[in-house]
PDB file of N, CA and C in Angstrom:
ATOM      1  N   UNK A   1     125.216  69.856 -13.298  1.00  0.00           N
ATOM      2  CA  UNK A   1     125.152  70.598 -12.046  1.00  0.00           C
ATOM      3  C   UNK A   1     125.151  69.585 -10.903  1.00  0.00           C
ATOM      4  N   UNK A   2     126.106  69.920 -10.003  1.00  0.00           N
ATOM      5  CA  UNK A   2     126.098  68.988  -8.576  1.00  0.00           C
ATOM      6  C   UNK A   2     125.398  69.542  -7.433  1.00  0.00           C
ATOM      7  N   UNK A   3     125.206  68.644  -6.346  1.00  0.00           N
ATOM      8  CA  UNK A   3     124.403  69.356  -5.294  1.00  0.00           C
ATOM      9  C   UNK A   3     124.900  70.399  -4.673  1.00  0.00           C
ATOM     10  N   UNK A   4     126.285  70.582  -4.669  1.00  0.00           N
ATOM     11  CA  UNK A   4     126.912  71.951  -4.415  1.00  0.00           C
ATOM     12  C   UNK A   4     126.181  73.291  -5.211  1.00  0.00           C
ATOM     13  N   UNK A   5     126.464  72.866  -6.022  1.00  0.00           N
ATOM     14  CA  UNK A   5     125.616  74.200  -7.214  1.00  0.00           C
ATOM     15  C   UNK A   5     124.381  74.221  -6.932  1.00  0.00           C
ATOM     16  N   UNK A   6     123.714  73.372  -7.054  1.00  0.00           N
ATOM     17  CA  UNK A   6     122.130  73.726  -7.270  1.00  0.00           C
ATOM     18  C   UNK A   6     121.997  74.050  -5.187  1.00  0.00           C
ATOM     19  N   UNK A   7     122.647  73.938  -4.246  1.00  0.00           N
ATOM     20  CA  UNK A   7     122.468  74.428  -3.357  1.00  0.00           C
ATOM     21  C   UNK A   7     123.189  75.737  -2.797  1.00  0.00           C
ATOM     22  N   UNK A   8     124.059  76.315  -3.825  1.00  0.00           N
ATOM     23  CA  UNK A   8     124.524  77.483  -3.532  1.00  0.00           C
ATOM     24  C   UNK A   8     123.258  78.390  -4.387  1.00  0.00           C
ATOM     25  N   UNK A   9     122.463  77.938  -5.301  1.00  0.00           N
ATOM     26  CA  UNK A   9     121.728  78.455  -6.349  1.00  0.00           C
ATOM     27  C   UNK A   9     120.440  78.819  -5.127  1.00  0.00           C
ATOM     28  N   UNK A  10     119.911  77.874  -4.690  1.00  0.00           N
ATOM     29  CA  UNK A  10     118.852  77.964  -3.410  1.00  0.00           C
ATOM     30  C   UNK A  10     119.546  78.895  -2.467  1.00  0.00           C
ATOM     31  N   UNK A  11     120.807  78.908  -1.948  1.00  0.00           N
ATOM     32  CA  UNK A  11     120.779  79.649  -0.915  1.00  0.00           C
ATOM     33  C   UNK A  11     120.438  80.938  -1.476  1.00  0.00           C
ATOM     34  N   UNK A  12     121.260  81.357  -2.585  1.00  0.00           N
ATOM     35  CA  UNK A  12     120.923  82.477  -3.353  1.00  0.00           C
ATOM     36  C   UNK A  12     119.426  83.075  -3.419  1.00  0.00           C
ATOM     37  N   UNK A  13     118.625  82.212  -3.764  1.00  0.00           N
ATOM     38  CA  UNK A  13     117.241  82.815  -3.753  1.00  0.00           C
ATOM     39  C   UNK A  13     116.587  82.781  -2.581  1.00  0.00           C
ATOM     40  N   UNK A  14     117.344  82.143  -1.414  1.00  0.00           N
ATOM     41  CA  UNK A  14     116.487  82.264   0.062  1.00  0.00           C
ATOM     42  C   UNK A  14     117.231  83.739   0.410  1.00  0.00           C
ATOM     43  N   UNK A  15     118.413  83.854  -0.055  1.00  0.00           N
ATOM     44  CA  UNK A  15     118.688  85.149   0.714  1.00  0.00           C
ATOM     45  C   UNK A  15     118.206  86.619   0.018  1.00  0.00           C
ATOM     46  N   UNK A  16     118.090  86.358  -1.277  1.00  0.00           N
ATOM     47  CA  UNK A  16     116.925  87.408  -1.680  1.00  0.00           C
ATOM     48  C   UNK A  16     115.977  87.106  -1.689  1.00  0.00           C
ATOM     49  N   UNK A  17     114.729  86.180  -1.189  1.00  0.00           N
ATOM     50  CA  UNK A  17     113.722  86.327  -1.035  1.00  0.00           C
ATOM     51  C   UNK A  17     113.232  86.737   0.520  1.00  0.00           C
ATOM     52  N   UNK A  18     114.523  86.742   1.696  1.00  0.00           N
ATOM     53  CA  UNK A  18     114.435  87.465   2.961  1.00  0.00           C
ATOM     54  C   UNK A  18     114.809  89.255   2.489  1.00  0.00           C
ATOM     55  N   UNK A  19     115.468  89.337   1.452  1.00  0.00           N
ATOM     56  CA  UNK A  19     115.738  90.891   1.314  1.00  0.00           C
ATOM     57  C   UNK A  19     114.709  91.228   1.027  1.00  0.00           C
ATOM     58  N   UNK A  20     113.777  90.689  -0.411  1.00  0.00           N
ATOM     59  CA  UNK A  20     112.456  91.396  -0.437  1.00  0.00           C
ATOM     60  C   UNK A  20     111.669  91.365   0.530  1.00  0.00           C
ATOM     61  N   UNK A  21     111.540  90.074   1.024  1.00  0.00           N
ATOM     62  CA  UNK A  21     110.240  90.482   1.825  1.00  0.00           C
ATOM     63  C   UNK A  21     110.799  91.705   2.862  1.00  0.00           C
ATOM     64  N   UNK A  22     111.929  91.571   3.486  1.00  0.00           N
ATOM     65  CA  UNK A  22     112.200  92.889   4.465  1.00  0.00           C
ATOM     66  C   UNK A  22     111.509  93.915   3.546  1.00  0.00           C
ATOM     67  N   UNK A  23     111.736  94.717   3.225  1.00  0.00           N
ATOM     68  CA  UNK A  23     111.686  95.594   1.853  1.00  0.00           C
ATOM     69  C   UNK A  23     110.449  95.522   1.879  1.00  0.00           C
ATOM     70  N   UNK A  24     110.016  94.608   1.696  1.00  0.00           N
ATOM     71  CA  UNK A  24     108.527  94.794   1.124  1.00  0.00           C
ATOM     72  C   UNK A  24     107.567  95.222   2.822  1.00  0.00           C
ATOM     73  N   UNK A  25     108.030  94.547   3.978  1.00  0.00           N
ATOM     74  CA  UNK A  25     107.674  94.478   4.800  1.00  0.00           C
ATOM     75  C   UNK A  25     107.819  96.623   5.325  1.00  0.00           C
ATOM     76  N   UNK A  26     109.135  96.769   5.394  1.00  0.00           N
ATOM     77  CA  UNK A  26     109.412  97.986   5.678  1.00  0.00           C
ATOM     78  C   UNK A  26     108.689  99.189   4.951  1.00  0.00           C
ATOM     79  N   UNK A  27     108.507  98.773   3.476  1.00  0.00           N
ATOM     80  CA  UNK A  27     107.481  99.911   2.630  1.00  0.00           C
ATOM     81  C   UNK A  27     105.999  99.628   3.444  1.00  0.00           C
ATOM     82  N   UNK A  28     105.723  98.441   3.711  1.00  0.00           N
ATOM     83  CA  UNK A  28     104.666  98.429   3.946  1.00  0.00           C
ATOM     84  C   UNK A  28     103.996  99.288   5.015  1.00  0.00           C
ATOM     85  N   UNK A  29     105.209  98.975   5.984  1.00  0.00           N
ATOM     86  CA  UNK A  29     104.537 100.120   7.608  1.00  0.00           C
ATOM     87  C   UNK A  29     104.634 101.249   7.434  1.00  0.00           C
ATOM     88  N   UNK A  30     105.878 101.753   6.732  1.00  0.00           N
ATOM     89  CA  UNK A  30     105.961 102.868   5.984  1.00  0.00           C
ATOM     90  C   UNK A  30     104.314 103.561   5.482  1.00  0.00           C
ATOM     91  N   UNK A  31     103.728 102.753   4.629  1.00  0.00           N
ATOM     92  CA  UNK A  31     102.593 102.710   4.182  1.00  0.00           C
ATOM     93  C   UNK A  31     101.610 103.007   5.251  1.00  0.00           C
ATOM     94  N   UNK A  32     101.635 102.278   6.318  1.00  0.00           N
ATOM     95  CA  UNK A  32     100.808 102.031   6.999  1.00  0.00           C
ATOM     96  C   UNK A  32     100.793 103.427   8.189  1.00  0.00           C
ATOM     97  N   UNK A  33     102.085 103.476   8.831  1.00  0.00           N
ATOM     98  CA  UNK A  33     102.021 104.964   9.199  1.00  0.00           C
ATOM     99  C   UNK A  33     101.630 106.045   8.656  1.00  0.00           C
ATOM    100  N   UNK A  34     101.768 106.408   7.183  1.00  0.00           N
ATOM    101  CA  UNK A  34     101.427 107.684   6.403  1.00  0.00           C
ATOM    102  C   UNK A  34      99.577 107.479   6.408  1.00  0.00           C
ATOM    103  N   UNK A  35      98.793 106.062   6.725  1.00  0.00           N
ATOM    104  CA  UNK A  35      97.798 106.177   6.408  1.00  0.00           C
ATOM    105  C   UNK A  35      96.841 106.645   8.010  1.00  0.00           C
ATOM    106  N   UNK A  36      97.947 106.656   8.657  1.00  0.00           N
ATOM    107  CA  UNK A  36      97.503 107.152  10.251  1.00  0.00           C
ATOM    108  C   UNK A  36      97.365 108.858   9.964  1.00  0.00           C
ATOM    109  N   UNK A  37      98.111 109.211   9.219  1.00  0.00           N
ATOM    110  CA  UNK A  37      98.187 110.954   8.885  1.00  0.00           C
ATOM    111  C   UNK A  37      97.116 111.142   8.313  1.00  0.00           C
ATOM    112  N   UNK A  38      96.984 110.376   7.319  1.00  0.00           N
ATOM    113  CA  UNK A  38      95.964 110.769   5.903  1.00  0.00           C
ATOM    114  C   UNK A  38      94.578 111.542   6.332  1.00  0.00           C
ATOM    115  N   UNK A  39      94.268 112.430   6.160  1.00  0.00           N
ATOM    116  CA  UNK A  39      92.714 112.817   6.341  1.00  0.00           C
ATOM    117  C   UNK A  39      91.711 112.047   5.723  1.00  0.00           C
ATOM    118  N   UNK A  40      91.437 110.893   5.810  1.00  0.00           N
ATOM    119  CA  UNK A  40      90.836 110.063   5.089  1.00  0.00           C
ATOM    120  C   UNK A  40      89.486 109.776   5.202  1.00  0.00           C
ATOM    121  N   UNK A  41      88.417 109.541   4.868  1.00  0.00           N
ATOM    122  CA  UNK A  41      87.171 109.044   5.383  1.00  0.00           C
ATOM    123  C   UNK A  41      87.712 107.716   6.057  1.00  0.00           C
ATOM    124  N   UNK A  42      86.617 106.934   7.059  1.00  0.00           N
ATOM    125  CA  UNK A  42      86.886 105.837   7.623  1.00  0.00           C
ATOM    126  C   UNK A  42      87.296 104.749   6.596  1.00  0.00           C
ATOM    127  N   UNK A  43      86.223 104.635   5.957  1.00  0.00           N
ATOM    128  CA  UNK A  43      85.230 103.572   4.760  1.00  0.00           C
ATOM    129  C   UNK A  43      87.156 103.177   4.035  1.00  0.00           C
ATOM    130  N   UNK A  44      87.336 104.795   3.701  1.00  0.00           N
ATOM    131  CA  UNK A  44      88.744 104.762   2.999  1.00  0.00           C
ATOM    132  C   UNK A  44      90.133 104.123   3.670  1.00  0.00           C
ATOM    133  N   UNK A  45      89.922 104.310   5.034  1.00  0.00           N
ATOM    134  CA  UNK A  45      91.307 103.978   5.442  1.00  0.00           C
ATOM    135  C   UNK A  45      91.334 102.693   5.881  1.00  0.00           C
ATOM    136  N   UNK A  46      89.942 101.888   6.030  1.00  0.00           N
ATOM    137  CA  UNK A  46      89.483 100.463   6.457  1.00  0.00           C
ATOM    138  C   UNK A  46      89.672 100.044   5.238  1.00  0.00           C
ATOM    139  N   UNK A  47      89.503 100.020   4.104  1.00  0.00           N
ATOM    140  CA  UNK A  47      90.260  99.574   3.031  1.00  0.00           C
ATOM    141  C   UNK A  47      91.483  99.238   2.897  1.00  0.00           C
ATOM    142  N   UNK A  48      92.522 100.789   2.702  1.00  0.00           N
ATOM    143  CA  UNK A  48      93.878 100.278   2.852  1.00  0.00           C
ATOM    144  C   UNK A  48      94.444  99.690   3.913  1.00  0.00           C
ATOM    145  N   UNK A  49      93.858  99.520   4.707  1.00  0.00           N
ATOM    146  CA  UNK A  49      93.962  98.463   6.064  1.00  0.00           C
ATOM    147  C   UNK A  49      94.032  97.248   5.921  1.00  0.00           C
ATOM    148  N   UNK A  50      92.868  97.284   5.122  1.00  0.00           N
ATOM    149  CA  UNK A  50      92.544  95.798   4.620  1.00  0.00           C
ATOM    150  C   UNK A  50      93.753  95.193   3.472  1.00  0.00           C
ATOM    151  N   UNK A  51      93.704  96.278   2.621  1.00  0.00           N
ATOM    152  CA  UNK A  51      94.984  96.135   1.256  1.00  0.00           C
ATOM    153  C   UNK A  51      96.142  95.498   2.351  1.00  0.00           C
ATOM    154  N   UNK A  52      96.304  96.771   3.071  1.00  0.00           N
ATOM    155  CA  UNK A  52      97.898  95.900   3.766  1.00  0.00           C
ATOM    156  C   UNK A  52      97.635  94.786   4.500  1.00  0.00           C
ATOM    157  N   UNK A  53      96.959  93.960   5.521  1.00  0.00           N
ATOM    158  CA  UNK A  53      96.708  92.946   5.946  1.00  0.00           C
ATOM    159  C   UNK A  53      96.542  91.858   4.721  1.00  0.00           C
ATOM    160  N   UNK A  54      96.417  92.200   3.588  1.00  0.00           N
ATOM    161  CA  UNK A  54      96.249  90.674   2.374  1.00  0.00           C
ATOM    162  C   UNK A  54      98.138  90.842   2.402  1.00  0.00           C
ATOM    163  N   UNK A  55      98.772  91.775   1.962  1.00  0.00           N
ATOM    164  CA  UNK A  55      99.995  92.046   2.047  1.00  0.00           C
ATOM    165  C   UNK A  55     100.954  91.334   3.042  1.00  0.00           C
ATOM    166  N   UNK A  56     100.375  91.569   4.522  1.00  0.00           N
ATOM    167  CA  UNK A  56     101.042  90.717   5.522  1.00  0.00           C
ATOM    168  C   UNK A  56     100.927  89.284   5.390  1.00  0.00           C
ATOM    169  N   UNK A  57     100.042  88.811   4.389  1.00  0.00           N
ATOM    170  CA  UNK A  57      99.467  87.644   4.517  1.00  0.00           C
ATOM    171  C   UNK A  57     100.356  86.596   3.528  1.00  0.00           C
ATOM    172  N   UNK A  58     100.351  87.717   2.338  1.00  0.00           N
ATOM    173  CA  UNK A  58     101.061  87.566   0.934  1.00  0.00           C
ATOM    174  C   UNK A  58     102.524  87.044   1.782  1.00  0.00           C
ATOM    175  N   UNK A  59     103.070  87.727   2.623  1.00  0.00           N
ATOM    176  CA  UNK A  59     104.195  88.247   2.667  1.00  0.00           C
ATOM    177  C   UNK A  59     105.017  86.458   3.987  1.00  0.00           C
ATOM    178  N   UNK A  60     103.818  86.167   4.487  1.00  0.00           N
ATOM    179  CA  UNK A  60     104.102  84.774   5.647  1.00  0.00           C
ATOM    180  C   UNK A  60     103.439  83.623   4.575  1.00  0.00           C
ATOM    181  N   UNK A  61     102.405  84.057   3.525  1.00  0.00           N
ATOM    182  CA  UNK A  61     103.161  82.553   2.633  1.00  0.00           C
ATOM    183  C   UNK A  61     104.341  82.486   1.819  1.00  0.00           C
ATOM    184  N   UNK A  62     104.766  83.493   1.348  1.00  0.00           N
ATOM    185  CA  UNK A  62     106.264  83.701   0.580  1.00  0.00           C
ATOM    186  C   UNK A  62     107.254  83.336   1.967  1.00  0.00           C
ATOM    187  N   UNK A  63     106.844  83.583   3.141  1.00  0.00           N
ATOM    188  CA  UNK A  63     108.147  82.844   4.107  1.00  0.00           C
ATOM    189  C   UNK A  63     108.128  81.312   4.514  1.00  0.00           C
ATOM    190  N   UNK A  64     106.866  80.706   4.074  1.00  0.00           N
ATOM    191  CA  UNK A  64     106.672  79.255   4.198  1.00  0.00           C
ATOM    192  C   UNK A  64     107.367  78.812   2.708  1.00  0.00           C
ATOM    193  N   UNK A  65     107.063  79.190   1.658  1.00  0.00           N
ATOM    194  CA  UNK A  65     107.994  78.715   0.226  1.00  0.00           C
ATOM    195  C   UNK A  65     109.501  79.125   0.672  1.00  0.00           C
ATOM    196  N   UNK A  66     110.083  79.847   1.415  1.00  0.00           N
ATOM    197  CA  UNK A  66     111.167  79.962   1.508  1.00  0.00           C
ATOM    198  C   UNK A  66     111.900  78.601   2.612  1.00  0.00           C
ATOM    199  N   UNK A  67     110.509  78.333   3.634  1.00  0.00           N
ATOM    200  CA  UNK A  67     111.048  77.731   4.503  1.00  0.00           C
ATOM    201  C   UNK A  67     111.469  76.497   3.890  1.00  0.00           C
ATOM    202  N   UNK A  68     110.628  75.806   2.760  1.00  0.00           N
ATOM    203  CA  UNK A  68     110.515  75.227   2.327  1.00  0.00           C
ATOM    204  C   UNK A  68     111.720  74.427   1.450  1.00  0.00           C
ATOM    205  N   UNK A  69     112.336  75.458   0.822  1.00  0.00           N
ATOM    206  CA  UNK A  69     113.326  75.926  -0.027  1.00  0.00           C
ATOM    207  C   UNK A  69     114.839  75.021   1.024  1.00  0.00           C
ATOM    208  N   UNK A  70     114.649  76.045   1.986  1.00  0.00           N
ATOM    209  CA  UNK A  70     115.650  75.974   3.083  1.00  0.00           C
ATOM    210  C   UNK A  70     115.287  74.139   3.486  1.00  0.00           C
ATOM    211  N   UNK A  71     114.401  73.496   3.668  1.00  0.00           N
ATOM    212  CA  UNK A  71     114.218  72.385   3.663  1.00  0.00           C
ATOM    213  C   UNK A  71     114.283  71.316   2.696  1.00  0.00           C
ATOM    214  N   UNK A  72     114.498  72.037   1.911  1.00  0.00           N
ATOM    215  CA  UNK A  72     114.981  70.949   0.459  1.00  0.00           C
ATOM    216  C   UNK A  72     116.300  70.849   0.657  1.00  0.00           C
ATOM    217  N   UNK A  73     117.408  72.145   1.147  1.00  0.00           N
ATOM    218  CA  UNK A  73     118.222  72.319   0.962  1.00  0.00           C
ATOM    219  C   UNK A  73     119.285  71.267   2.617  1.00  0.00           C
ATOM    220  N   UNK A  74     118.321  71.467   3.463  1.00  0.00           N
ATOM    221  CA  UNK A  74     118.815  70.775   4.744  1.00  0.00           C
ATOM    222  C   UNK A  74     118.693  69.583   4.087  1.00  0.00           C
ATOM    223  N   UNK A  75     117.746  68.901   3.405  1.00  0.00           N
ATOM    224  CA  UNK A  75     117.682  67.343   3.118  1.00  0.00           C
ATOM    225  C   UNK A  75     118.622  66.502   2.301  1.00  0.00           C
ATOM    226  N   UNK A  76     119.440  67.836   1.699  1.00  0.00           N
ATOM    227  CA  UNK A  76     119.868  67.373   0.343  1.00  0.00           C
ATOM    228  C   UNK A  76     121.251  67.312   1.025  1.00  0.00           C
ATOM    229  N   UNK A  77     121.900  67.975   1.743  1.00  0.00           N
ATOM    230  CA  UNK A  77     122.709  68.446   2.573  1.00  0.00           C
ATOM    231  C   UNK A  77     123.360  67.088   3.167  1.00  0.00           C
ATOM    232  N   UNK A  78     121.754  66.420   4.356  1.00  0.00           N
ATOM    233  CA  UNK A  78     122.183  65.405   5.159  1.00  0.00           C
ATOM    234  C   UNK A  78     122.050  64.258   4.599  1.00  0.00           C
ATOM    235  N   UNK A  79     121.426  64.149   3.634  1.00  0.00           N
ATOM    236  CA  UNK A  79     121.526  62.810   2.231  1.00  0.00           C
ATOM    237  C   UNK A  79     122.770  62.658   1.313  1.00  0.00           C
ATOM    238  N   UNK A  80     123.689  63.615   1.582  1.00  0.00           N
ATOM    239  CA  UNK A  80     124.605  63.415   0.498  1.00  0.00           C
ATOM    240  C   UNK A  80     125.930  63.773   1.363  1.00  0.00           C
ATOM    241  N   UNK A  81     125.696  63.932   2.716  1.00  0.00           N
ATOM    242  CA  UNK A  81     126.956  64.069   3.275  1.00  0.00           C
ATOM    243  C   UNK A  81     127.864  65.701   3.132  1.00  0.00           C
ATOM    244  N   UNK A  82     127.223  66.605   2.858  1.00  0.00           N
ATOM    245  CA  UNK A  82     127.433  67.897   2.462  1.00  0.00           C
ATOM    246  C   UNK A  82     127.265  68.730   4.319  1.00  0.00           C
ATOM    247  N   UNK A  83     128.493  69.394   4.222  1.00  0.00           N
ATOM    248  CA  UNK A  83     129.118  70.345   5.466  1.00  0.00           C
ATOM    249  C   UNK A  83     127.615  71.509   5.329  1.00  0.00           C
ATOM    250  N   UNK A  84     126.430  71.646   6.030  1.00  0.00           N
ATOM    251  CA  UNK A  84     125.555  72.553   5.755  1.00  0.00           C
ATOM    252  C   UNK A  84     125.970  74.140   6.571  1.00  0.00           C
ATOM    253  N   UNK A  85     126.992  73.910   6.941  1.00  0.00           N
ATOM    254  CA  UNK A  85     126.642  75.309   8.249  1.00  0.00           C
ATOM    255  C   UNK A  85     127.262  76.253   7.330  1.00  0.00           C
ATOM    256  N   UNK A  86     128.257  75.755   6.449  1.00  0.00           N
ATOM    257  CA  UNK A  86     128.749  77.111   5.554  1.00  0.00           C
ATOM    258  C   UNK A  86     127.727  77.754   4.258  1.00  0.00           C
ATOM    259  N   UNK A  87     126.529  77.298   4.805  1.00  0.00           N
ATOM    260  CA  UNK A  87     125.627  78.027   3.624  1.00  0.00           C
ATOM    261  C   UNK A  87     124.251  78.587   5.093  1.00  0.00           C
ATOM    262  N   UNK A  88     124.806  78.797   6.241  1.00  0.00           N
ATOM    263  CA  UNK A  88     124.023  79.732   7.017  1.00  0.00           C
ATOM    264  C   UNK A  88     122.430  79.442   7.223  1.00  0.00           C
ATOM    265  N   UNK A  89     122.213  78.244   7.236  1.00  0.00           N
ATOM    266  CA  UNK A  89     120.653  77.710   6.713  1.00  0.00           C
ATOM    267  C   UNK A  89     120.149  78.019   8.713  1.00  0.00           C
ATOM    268  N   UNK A  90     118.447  78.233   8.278  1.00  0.00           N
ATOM    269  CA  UNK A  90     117.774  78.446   9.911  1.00  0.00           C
ATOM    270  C   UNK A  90     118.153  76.940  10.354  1.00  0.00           C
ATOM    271  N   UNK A  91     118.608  76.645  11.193  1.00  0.00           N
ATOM    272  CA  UNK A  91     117.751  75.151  11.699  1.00  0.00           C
ATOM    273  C   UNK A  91     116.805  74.775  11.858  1.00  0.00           C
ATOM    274  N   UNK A  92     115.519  75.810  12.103  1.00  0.00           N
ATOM    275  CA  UNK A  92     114.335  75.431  12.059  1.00  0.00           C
ATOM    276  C   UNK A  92     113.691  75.043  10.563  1.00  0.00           C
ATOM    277  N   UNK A  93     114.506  75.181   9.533  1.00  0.00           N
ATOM    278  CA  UNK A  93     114.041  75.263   8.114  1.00  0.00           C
ATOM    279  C   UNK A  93     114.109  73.784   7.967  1.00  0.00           C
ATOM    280  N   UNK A  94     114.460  72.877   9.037  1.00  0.00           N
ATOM    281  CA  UNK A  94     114.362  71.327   8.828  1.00  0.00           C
ATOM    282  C   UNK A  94     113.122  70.956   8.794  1.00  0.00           C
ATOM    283  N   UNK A  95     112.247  71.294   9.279  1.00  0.00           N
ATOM    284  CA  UNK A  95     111.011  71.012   9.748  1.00  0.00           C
ATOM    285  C   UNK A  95     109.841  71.977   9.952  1.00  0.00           C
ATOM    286  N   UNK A  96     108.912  71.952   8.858  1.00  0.00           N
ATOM    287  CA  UNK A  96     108.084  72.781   8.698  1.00  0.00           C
ATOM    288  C   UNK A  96     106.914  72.257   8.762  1.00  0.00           C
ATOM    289  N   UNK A  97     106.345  71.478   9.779  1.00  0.00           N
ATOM    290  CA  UNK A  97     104.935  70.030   9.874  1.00  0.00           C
ATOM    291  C   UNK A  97     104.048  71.077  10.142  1.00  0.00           C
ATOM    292  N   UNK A  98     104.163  72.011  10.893  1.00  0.00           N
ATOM    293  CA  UNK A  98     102.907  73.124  11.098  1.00  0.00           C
ATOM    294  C   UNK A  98     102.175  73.282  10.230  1.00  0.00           C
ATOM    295  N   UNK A  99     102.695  73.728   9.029  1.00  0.00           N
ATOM    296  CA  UNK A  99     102.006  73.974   7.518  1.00  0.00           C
ATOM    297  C   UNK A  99     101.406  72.773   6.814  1.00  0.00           C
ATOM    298  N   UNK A 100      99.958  73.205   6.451  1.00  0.00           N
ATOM    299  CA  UNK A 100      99.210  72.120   5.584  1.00  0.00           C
ATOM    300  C   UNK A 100     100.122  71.526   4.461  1.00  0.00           C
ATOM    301  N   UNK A 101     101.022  72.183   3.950  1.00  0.00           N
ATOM    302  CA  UNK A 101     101.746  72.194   2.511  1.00  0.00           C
ATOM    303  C   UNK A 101     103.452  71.646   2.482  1.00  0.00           C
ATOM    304  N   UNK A 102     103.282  70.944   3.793  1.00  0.00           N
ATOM    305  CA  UNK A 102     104.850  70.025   4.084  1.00  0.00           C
ATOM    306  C   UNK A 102     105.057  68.777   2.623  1.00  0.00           C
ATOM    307  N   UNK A 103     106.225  68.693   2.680  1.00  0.00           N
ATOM    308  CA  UNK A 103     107.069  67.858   1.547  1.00  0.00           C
ATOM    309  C   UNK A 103     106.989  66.510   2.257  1.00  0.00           C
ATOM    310  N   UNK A 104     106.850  65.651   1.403  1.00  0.00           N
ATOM    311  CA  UNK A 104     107.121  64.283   2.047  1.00  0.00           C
ATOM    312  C   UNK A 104     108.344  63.981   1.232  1.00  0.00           C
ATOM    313  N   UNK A 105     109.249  62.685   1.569  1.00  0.00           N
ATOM    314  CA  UNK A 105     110.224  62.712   1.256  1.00  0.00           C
ATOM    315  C   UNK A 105     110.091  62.504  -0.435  1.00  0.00           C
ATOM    316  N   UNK A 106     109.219  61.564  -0.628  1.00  0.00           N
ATOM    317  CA  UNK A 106     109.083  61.148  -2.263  1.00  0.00           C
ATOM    318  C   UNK A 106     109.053  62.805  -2.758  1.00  0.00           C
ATOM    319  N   UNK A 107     108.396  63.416  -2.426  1.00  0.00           N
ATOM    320  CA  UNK A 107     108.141  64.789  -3.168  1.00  0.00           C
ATOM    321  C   UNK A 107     109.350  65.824  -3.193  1.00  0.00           C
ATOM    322  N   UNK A 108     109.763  65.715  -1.854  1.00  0.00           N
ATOM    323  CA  UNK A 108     111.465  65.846  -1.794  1.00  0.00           C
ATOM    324  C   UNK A 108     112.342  65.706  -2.982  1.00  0.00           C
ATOM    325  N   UNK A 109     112.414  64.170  -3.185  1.00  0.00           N
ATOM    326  CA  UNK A 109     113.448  64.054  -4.050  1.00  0.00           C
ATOM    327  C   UNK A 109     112.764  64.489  -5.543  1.00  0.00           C
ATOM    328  N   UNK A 110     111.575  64.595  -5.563  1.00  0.00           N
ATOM    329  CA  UNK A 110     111.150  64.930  -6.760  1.00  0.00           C
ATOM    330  C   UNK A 110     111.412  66.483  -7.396  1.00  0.00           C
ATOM    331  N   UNK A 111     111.217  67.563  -6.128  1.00  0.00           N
ATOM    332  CA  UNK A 111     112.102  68.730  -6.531  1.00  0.00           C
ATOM    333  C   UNK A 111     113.401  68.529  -7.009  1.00  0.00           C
ATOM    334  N   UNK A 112     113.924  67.879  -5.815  1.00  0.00           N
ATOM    335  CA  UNK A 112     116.030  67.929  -6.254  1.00  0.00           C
ATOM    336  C   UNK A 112     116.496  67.554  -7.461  1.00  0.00           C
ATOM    337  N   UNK A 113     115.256  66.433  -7.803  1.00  0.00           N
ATOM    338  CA  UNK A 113     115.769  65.589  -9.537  1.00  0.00           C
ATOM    339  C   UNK A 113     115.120  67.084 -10.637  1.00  0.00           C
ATOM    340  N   UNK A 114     114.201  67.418 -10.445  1.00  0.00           N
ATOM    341  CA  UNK A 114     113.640  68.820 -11.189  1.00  0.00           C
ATOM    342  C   UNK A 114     114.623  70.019 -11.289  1.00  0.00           C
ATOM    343  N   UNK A 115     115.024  70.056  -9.954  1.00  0.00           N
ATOM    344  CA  UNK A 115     116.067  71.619 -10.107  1.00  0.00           C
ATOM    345  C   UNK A 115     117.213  70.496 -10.838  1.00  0.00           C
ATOM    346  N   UNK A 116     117.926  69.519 -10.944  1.00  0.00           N
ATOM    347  CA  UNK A 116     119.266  69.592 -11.843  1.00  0.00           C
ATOM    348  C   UNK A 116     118.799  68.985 -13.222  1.00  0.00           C
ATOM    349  N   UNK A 117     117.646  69.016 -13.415  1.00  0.00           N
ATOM    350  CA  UNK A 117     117.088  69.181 -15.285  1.00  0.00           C
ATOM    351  C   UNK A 117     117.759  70.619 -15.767  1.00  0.00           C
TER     352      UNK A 117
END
């Protein structure tokens, strides 16, 4: 497998892992409106309140592993001389330092050698 492949393989799972989370995001309010109807005790609806807020939570660390993803994929891109714009990547997916859980480069290349095992 060449870096072409194993980066058409990543784009692949960044672009379904933005479909689920939409999806998951859209059931969720979905969810969340029907629980505005519900005749519910308080106790009860401060719960599923709570359920969906771990959900929103679930849902922005699955977009940091994606960002992530997308940043393996920018690195591998400008290390090997590879045209990146025809695989639609964020530009912001270069740089993700905000997050406690950033890649350093050693760890970098340590994914890229892992995904073509």
């Amino acid at each position: 497998m060449n870096y072409e492949d194993t980066i058409l393989q990543l784009c692949e799972v960044i672009k379904e892992s933005e479909y689920n989370a939409q999806s998951i995001l859209d059931n969720t309010q979905n969810i969340d409106d029907l629980l505005i109807e519900l005749n519910l005790a308080h106790h009860q609806k401060t719960k599923l309140s709570n359920l969906i807020s771990n959900i929103y939570g679930l849902l922005q660390n699955q977009d940091l592993h994606r960002q992530k993803i997308e940043r393996v994929v920018n690195f591998v891109c400008e290390n090997n001389g590879i045209d990146k714009s025809k695989y639609n990547l964020a530009p912001s997916a270069k740089n993700i330092d905000a997050s406690e859980d950033t890649l350093d480069a050693d760890e970098l290349e340590a994914l890229i050698k892992s995904m073509q095992s």
